[in-house]
Protein backbone atom coordinates (compact mmCIF):
# COMPACT_ATOMS: atom_id res chain seq x y z
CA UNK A 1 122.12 107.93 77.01
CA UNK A 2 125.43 105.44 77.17
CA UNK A 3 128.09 106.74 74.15
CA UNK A 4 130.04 103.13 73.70
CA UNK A 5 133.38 104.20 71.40
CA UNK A 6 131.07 107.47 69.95
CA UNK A 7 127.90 105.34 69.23
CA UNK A 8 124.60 105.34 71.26
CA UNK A 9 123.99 101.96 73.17
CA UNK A 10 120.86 102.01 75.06
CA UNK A 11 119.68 98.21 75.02
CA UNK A 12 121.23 96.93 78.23
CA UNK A 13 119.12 99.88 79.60
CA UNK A 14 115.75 99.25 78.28
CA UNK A 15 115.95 95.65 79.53
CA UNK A 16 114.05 94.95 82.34
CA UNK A 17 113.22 91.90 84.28
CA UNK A 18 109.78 91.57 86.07
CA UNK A 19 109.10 88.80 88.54
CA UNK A 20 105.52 87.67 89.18
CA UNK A 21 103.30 85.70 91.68
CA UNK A 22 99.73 85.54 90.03
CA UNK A 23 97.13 83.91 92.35
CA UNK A 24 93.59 82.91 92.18
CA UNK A 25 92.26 80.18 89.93
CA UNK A 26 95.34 80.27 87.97
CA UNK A 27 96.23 76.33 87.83
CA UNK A 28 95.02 73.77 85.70
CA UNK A 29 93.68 76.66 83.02
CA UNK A 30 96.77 76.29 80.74
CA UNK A 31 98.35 79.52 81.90
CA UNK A 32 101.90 78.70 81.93
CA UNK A 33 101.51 77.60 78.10
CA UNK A 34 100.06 80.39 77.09
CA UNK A 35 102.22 82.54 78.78
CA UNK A 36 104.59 80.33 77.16
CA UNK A 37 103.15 80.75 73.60
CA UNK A 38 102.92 85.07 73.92
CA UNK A 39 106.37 85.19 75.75
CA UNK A 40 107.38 83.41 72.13
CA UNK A 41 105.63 85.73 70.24
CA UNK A 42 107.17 88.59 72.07
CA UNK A 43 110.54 87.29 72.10
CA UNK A 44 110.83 87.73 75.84
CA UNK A 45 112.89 85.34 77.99
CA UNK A 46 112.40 83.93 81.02
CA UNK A 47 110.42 81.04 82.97
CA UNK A 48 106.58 80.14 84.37
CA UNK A 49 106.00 77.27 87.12
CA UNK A 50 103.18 75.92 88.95
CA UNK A 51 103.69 76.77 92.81
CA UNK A 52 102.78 73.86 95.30
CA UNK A 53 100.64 76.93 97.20
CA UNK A 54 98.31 77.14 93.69
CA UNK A 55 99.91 80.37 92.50
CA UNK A 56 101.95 80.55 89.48
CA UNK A 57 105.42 81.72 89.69
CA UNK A 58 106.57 84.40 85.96
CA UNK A 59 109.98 85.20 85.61
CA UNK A 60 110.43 87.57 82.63
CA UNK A 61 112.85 89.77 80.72
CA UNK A 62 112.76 91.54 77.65
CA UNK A 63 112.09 95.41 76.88
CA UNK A 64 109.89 97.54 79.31
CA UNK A 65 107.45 98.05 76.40
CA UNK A 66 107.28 94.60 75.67
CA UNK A 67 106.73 93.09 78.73
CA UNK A 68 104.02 95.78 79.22
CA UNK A 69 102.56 93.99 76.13
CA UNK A 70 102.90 90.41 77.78
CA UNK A 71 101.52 91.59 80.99
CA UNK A 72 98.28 93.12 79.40
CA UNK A 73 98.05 89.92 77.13
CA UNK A 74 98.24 87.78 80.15
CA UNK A 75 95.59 89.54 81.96
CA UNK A 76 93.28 89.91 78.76
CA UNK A 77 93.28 86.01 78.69
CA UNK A 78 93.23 85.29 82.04
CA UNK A 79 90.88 88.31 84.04
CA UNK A 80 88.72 85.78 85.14
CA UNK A 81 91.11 83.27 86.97
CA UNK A 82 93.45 86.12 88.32
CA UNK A 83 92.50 87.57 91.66
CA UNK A 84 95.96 89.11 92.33
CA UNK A 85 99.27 89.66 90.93
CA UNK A 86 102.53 90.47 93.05
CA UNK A 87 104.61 91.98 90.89
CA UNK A 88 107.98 93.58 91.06
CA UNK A 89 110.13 94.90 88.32
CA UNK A 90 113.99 94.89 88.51
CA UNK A 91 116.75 95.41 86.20
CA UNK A 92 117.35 92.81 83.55
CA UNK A 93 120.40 90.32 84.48
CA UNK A 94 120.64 88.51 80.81
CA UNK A 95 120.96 84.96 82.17
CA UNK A 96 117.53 83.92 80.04
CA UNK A 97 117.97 83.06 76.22
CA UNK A 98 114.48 82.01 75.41
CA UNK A 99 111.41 81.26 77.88
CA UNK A 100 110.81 78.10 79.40
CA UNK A 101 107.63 76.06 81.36
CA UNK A 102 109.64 74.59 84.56
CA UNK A 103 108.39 71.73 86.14
């Protein structure tokens, strides 16, 4: 635990940022909105974008629980279309304030 001026601050610690290549048949079946749409629910931040190779690119940020919830949300609608996922979680950096569909 961080002690900031004799209180516990352990928020910048739970954050974590997980960055995703999901392949398959993962175009063109509205993935990126609704990863878009539970990222929202979630209140995660981050990004989605097509990828010219037919993978889709997830950039995302929030708690560890939470994105735990948004990855097994994202598979639950999508199990069928996903044949992989390269995934690698790093430490949050902040630089997100809501989630975005990039272009």
């Amino acid at each position: 635990m961080l002690r900031v001026n004799g209180s516990i601050s352990l928020t910048k610690y739970m954050k974590k940022q997980i960055h995703i290549y999901y392949s398959g048949r993962v175009q063109g079946v509205g993935f990126r909105y609704a990863a878009g749409d539970i990222a929202g629910q979630l209140g995660i931040s981050g990004w989605v974008k097509n990828l010219h190779d037919g993978r889709v690119e997830v950039l995302v940020e929030g708690d560890e629980k939470v994105l735990k919830d948004f990855l097994g949300h994202i598979n639950q609608h999508f199990s069928d279309y996903i044949r992989d996922a390269d995934m690698h979680w790093q430490t949050a950096t902040d630089e997100f304030k809501d989630f975005e569909i990039r272009f």
